[in-house]
PDB file of N, CA and C in Angstrom:
ATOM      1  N   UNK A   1     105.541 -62.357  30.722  1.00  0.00           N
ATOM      2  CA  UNK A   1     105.268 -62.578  32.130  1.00  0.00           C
ATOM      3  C   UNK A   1     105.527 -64.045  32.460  1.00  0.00           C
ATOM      4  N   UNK A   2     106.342 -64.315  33.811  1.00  0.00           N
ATOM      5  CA  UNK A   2     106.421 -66.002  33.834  1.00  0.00           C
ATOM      6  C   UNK A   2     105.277 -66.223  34.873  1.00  0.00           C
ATOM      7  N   UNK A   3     105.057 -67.227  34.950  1.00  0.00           N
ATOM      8  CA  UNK A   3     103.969 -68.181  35.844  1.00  0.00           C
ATOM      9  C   UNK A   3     104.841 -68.688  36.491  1.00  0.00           C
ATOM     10  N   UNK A   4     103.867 -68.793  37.689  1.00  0.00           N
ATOM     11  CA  UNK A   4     104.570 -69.409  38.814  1.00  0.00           C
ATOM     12  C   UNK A   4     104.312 -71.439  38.699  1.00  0.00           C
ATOM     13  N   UNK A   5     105.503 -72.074  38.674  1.00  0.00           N
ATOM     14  CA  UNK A   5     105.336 -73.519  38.113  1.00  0.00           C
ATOM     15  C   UNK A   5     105.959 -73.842  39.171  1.00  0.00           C
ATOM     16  N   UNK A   6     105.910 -75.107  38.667  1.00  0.00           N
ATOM     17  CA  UNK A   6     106.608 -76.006  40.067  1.00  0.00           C
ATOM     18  C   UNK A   6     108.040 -75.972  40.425  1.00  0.00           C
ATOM     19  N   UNK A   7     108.777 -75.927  39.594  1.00  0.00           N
ATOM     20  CA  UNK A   7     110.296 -75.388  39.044  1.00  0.00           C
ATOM     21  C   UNK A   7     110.547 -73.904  40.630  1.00  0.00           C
ATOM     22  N   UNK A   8     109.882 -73.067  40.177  1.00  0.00           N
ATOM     23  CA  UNK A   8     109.683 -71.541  40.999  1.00  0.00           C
ATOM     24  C   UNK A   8     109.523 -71.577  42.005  1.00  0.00           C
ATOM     25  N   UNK A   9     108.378 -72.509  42.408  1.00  0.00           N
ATOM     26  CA  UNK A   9     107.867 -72.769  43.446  1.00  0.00           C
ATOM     27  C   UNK A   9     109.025 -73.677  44.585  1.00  0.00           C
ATOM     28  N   UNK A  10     109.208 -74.500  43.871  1.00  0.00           N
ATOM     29  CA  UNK A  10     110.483 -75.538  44.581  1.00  0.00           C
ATOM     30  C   UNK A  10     111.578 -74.652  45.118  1.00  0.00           C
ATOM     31  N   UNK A  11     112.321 -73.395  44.253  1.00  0.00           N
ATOM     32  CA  UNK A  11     112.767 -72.572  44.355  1.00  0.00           C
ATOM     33  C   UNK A  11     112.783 -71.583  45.755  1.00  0.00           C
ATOM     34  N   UNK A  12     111.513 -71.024  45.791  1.00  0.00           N
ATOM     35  CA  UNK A  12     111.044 -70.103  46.402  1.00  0.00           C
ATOM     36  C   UNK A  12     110.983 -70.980  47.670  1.00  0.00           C
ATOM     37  N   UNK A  13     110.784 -71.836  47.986  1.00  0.00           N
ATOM     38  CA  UNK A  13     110.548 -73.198  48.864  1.00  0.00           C
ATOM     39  C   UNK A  13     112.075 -73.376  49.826  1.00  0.00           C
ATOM     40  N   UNK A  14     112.421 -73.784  48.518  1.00  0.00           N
ATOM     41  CA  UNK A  14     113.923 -73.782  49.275  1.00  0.00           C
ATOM     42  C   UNK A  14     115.193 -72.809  49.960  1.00  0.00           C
ATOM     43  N   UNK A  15     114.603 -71.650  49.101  1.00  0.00           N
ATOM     44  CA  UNK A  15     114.968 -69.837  49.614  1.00  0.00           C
ATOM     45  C   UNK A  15     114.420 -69.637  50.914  1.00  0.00           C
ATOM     46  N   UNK A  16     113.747 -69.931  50.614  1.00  0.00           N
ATOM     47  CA  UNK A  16     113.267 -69.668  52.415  1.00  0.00           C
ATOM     48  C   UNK A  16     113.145 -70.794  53.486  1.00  0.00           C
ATOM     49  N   UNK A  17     113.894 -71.606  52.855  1.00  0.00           N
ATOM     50  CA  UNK A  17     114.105 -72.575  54.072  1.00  0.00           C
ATOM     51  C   UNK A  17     115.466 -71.790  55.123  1.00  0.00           C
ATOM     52  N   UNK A  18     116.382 -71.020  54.762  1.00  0.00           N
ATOM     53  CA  UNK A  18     117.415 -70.406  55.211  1.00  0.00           C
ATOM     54  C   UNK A  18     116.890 -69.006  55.127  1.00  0.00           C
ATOM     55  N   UNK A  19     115.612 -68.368  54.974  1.00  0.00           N
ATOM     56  CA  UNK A  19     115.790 -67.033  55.008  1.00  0.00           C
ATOM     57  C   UNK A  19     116.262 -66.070  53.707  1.00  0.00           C
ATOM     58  N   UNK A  20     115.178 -65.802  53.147  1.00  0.00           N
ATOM     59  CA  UNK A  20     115.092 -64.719  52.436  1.00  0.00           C
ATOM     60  C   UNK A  20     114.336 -63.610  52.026  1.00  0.00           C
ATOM     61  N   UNK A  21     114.540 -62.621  51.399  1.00  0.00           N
ATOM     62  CA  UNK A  21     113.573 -61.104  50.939  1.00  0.00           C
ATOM     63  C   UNK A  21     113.086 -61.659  49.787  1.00  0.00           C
ATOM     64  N   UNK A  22     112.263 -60.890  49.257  1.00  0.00           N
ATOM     65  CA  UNK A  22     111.361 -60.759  47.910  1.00  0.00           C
ATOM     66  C   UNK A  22     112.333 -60.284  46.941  1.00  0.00           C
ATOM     67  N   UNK A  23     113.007 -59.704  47.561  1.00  0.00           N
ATOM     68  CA  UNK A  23     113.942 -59.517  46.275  1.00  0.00           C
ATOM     69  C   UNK A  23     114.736 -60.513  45.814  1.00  0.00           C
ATOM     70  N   UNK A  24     115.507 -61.115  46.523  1.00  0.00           N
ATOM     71  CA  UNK A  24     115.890 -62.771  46.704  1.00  0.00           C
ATOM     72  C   UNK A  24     115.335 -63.641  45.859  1.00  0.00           C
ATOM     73  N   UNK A  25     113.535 -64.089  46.053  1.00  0.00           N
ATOM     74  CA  UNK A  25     113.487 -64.800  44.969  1.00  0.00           C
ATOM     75  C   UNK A  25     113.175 -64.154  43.891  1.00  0.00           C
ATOM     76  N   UNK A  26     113.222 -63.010  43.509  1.00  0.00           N
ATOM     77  CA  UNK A  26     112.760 -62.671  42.543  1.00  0.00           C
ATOM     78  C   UNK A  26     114.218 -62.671  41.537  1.00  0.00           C
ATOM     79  N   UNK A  27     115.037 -61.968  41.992  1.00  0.00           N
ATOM     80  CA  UNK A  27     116.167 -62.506  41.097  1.00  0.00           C
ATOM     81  C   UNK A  27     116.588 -64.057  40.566  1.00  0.00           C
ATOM     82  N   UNK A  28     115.783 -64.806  41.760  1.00  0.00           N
ATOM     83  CA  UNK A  28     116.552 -66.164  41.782  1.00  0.00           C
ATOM     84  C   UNK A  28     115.387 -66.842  40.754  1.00  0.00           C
ATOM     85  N   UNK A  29     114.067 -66.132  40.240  1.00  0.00           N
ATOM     86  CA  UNK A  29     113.098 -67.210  39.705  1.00  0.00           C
ATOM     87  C   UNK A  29     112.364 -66.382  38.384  1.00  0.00           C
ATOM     88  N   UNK A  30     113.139 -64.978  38.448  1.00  0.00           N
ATOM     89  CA  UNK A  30     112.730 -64.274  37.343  1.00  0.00           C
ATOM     90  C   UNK A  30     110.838 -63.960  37.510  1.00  0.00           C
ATOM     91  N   UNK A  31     110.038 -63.943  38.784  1.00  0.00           N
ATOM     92  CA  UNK A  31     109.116 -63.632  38.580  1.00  0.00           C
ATOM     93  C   UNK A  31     109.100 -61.867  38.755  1.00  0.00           C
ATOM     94  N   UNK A  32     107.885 -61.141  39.076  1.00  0.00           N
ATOM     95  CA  UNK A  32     107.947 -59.743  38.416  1.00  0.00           C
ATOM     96  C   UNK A  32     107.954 -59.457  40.315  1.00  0.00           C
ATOM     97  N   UNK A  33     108.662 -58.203  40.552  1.00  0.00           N
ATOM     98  CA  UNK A  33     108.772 -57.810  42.439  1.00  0.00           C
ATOM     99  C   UNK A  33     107.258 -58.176  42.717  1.00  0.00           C
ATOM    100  N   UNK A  34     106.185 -57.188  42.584  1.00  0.00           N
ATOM    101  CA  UNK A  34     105.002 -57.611  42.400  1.00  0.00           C
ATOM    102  C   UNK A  34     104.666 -59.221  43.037  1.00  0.00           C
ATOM    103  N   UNK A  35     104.790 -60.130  41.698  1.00  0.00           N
ATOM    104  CA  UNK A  35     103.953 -61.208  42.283  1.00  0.00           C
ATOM    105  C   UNK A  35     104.591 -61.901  43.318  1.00  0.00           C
ATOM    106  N   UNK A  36     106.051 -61.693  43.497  1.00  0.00           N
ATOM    107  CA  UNK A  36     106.759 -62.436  44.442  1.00  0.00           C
ATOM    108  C   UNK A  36     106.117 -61.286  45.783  1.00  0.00           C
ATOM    109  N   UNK A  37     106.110 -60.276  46.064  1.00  0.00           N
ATOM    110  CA  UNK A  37     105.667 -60.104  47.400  1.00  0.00           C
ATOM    111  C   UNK A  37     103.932 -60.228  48.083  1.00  0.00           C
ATOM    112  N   UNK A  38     103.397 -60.718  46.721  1.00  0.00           N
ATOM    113  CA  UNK A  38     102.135 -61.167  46.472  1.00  0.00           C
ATOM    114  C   UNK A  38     101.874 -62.359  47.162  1.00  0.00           C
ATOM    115  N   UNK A  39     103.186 -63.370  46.802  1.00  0.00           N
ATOM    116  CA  UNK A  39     102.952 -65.046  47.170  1.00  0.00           C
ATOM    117  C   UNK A  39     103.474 -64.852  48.460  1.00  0.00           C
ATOM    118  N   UNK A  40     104.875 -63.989  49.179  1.00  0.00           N
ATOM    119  CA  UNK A  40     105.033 -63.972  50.228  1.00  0.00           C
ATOM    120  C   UNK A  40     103.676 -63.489  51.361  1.00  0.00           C
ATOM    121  N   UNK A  41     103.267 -61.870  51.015  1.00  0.00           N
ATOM    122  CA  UNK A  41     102.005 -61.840  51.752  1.00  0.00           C
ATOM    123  C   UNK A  41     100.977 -63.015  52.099  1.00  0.00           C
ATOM    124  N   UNK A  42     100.566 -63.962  50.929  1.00  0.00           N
ATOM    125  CA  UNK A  42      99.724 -64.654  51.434  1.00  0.00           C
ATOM    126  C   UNK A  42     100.219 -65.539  52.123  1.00  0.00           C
ATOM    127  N   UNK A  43     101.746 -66.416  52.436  1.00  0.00           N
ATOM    128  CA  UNK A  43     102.264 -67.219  52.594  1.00  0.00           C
ATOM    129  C   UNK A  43     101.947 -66.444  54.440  1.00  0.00           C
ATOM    130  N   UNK A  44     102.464 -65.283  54.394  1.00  0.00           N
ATOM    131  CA  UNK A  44     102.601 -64.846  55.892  1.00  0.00           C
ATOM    132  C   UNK A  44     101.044 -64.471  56.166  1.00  0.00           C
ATOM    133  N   UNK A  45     100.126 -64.351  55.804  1.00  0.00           N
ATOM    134  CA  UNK A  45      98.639 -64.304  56.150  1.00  0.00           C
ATOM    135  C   UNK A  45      98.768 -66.015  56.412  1.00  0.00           C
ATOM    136  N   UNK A  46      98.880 -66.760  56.330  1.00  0.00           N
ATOM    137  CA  UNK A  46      98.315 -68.213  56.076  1.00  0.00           C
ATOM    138  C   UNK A  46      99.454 -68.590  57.446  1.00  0.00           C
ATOM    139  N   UNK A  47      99.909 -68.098  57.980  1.00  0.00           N
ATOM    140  CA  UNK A  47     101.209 -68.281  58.776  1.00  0.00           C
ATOM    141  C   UNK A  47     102.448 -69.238  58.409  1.00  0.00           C
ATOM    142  N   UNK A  48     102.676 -69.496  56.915  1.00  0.00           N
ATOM    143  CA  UNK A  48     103.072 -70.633  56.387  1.00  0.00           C
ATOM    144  C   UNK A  48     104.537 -69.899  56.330  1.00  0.00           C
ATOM    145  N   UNK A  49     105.241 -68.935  56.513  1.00  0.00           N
ATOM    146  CA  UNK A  49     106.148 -68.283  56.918  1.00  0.00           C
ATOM    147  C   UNK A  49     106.389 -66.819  57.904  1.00  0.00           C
ATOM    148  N   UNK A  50     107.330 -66.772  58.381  1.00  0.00           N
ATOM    149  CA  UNK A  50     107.221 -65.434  59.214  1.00  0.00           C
ATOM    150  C   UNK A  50     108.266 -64.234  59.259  1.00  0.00           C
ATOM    151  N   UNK A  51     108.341 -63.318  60.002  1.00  0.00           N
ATOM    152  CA  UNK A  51     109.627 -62.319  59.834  1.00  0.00           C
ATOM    153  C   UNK A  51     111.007 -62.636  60.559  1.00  0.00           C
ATOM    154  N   UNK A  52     112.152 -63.301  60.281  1.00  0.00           N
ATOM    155  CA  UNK A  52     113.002 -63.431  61.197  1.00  0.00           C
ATOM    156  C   UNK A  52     114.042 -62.154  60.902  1.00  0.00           C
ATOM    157  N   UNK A  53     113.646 -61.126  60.314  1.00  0.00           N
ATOM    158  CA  UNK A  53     114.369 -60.011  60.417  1.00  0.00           C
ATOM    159  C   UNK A  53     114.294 -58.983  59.683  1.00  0.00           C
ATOM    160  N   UNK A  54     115.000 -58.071  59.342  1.00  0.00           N
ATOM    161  CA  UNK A  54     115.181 -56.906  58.270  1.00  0.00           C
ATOM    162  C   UNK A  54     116.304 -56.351  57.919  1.00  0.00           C
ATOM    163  N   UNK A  55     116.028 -56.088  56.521  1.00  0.00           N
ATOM    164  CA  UNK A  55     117.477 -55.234  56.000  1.00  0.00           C
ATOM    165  C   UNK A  55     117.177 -53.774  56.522  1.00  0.00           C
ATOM    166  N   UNK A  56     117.926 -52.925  56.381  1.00  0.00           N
ATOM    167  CA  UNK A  56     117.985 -51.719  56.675  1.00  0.00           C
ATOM    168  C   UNK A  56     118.135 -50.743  55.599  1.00  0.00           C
ATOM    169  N   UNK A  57     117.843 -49.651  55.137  1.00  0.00           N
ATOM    170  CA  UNK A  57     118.239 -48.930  53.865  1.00  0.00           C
ATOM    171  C   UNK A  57     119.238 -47.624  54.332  1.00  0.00           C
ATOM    172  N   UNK A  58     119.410 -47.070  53.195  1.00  0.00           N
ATOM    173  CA  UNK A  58     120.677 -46.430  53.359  1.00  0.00           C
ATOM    174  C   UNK A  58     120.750 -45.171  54.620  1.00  0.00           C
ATOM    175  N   UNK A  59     119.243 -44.994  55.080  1.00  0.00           N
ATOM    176  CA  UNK A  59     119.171 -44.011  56.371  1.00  0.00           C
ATOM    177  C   UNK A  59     118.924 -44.972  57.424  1.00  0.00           C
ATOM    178  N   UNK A  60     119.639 -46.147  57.492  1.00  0.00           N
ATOM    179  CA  UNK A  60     119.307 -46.796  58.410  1.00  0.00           C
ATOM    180  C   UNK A  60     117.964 -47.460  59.420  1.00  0.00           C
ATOM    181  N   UNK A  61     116.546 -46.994  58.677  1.00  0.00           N
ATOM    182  CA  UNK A  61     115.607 -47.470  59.049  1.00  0.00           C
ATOM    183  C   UNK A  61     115.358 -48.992  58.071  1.00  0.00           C
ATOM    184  N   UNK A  62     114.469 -50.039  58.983  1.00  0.00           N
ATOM    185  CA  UNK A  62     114.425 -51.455  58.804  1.00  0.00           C
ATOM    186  C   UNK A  62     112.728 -51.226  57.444  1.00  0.00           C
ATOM    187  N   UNK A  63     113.473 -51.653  56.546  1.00  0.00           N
ATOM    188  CA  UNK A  63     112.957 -51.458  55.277  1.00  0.00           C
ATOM    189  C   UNK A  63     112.217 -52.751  54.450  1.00  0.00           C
ATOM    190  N   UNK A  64     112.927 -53.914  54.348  1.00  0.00           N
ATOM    191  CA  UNK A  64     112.775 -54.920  53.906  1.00  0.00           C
ATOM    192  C   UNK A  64     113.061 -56.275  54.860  1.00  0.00           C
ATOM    193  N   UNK A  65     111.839 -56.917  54.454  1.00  0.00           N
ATOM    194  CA  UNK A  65     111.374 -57.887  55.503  1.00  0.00           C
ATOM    195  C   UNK A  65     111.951 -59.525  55.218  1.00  0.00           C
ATOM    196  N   UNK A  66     112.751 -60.159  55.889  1.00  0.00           N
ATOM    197  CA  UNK A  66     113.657 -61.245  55.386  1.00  0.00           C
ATOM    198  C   UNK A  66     112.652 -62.696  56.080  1.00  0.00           C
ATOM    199  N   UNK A  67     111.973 -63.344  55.305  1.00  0.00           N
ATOM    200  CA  UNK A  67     111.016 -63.816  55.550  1.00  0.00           C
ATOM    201  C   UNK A  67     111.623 -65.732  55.735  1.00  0.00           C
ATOM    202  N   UNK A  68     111.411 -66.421  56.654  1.00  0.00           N
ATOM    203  CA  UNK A  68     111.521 -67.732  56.589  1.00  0.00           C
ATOM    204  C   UNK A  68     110.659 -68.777  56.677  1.00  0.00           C
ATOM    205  N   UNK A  69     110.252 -69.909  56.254  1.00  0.00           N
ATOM    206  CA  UNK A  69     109.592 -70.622  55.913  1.00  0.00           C
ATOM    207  C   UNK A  69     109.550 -71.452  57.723  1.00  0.00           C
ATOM    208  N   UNK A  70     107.844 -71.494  58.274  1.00  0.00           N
ATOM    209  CA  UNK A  70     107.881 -72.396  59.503  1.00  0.00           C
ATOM    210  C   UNK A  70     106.639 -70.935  60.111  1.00  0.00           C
ATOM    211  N   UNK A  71     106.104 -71.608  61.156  1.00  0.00           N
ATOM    212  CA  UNK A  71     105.606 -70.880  61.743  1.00  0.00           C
ATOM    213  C   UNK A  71     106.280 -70.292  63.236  1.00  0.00           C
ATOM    214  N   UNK A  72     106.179 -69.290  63.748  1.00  0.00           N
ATOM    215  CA  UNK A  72     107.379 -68.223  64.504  1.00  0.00           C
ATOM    216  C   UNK A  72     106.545 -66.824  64.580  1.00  0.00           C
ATOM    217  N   UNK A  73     107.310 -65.931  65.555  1.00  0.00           N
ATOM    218  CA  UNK A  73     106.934 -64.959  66.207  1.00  0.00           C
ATOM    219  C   UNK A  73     107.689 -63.860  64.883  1.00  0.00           C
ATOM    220  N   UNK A  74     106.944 -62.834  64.079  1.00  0.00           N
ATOM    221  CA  UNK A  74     107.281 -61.990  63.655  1.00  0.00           C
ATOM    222  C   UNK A  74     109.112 -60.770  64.510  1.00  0.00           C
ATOM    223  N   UNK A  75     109.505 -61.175  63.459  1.00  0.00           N
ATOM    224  CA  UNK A  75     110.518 -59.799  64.231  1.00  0.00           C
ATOM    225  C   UNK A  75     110.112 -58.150  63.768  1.00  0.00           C
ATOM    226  N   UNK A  76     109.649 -57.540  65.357  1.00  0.00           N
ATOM    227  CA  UNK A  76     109.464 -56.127  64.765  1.00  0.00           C
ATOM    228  C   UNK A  76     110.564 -55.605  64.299  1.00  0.00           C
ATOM    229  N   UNK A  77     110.025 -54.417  63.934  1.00  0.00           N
ATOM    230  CA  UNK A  77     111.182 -53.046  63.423  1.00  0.00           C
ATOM    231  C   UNK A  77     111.593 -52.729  64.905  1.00  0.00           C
ATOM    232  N   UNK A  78     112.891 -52.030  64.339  1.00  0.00           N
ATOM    233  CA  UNK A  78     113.813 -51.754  65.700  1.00  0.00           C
ATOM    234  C   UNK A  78     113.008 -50.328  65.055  1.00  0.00           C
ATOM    235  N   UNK A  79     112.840 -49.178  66.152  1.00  0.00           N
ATOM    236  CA  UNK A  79     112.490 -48.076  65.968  1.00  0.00           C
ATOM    237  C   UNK A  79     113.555 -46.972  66.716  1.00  0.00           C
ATOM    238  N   UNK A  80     114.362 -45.627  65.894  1.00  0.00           N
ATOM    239  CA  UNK A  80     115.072 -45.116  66.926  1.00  0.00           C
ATOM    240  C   UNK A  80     114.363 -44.274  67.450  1.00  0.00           C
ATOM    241  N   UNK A  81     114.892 -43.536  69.003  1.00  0.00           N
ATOM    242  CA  UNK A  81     113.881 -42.765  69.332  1.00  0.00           C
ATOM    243  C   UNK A  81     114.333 -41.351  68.878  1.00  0.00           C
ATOM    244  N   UNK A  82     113.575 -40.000  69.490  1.00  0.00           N
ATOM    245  CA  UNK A  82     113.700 -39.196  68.778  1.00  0.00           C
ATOM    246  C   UNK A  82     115.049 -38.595  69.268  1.00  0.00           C
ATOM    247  N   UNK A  83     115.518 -39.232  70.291  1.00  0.00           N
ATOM    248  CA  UNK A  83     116.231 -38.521  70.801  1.00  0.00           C
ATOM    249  C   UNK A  83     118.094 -38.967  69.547  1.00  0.00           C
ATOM    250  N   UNK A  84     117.773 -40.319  69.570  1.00  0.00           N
ATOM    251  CA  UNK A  84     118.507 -40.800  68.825  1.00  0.00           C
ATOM    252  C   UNK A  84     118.963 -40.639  67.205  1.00  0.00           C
ATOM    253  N   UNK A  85     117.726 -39.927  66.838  1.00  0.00           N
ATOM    254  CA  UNK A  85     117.482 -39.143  65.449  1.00  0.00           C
ATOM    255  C   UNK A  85     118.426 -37.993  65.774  1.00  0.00           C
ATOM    256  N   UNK A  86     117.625 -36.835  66.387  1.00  0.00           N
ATOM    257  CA  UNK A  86     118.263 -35.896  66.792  1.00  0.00           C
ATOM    258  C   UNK A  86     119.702 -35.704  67.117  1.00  0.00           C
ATOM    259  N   UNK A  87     120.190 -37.081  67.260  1.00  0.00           N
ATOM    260  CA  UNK A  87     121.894 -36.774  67.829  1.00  0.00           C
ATOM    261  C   UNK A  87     122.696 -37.402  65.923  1.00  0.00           C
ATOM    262  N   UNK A  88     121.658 -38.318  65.195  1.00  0.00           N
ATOM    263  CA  UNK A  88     122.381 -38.767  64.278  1.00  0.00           C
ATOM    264  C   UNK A  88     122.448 -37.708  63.085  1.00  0.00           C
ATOM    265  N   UNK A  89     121.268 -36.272  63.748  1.00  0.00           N
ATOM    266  CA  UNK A  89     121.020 -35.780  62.562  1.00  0.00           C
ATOM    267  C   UNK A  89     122.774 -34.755  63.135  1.00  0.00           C
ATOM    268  N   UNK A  90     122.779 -34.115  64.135  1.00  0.00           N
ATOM    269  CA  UNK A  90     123.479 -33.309  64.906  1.00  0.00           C
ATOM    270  C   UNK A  90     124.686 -33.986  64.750  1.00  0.00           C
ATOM    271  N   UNK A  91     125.371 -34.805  64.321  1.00  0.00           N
ATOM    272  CA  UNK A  91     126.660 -35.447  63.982  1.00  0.00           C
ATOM    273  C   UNK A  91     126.322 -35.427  62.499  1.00  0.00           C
ATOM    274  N   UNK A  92     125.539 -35.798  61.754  1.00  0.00           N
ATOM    275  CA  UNK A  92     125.743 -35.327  60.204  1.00  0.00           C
ATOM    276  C   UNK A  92     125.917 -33.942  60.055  1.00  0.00           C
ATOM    277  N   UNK A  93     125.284 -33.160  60.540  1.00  0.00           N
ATOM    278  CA  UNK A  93     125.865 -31.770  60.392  1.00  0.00           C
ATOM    279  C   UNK A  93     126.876 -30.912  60.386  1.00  0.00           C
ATOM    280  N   UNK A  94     127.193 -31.805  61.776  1.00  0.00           N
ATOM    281  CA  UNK A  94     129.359 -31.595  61.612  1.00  0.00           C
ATOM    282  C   UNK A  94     129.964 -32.165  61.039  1.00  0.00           C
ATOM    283  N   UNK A  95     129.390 -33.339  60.702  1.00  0.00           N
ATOM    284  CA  UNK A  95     130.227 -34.045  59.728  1.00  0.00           C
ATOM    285  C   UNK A  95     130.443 -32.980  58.270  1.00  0.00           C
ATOM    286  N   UNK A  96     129.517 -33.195  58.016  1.00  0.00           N
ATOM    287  CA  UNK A  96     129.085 -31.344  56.227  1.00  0.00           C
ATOM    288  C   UNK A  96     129.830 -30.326  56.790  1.00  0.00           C
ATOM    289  N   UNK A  97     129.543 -29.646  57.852  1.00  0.00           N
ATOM    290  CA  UNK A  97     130.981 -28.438  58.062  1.00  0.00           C
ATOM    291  C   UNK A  97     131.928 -28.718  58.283  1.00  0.00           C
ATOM    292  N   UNK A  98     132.156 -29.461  58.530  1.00  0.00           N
ATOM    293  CA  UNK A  98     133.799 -30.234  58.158  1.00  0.00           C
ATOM    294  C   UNK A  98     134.548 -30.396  57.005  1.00  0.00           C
ATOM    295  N   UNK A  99     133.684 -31.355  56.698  1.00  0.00           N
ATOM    296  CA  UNK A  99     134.207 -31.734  54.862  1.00  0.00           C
ATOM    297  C   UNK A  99     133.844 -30.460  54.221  1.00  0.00           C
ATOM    298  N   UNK A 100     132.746 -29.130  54.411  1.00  0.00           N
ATOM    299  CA  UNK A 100     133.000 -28.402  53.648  1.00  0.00           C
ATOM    300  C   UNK A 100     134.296 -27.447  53.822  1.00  0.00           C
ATOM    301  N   UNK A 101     134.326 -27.513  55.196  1.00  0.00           N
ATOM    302  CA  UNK A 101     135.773 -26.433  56.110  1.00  0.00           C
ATOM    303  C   UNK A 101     136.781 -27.040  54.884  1.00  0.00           C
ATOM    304  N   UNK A 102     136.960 -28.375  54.676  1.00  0.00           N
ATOM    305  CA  UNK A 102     137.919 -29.166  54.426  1.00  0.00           C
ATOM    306  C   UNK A 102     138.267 -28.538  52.810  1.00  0.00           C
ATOM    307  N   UNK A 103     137.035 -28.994  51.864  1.00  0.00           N
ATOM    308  CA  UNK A 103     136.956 -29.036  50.194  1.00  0.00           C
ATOM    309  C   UNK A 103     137.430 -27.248  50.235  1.00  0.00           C
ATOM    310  N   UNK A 104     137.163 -26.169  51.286  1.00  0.00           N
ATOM    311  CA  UNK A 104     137.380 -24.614  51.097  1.00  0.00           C
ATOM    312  C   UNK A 104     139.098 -24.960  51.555  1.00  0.00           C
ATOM    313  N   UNK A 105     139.517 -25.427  51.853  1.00  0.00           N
ATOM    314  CA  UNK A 105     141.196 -25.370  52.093  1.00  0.00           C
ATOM    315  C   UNK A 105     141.561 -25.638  51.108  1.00  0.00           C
ATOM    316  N   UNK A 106     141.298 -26.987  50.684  1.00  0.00           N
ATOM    317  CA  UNK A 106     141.914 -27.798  49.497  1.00  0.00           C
ATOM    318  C   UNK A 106     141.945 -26.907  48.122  1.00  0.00           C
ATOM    319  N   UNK A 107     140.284 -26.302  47.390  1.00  0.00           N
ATOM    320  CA  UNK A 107     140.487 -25.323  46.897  1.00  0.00           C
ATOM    321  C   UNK A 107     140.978 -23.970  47.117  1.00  0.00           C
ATOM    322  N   UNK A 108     141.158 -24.136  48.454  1.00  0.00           N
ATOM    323  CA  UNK A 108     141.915 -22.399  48.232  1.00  0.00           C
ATOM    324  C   UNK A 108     143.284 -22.357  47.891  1.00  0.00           C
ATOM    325  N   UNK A 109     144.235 -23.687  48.019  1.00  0.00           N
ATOM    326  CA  UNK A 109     145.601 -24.357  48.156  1.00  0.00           C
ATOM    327  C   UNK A 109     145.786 -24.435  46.426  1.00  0.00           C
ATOM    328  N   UNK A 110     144.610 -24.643  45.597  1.00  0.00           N
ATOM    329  CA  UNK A 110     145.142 -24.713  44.038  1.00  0.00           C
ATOM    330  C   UNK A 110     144.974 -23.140  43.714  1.00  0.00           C
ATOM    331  N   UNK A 111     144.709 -22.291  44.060  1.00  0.00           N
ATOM    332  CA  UNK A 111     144.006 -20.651  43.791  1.00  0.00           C
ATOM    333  C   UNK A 111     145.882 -20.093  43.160  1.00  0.00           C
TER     334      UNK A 111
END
């Protein structure tokens, strides 16, 4: 397990002078995900950094929180509405009968 030293700390310091995730320093200082979103929480309880944004994950909801050093107004989550779900789910669907219409040609063409 590493400890957090001054080395890490300077690190983590300077990562978020430009904005970064927990995952960020954690690659960059070898501490465990854990304690790095440990030191961020308290850093953002203490207002000693805040949210200037989010990554997004692979279904497109805002997942991970990109944190910068200064005090500032949190950035919420963008939220879609339902209506906007509903149309992304309703275009994946044609998208799948498509490509399956598609993969049933292609194999029927080697038969």
């Amino acid at each position: 397990m590493i400890k957090m030293n001054e080395l890490l700390y300077a690190r983590m310091i300077r990562m978020l002078l430009d904005g970064c995730t927990a995952y960020d320093v954690t690659n960059e200082t070898g501490l465990h995900i854990v304690t790095t979103q440990s030191y961020l929480r308290a850093l953002h309880k203490e207002k000693a950094v805040h949210v200037i944004g989010w990554l997004k994950n692979s279904r497109g909801a805002d997942t991970t929180k990109i944190f910068k050093i200064g005090e500032g107004e949190d950035k919420p989550r963008t939220i879609m509405t339902r209506a906007e779900i509903a149309k992304r789910y309703k275009f994946k669907q044609k998208l799948r009968k498509r490509m399956q219409r598609e993969k049933s040609i292609i194999e029927g063409g080697r038969a």
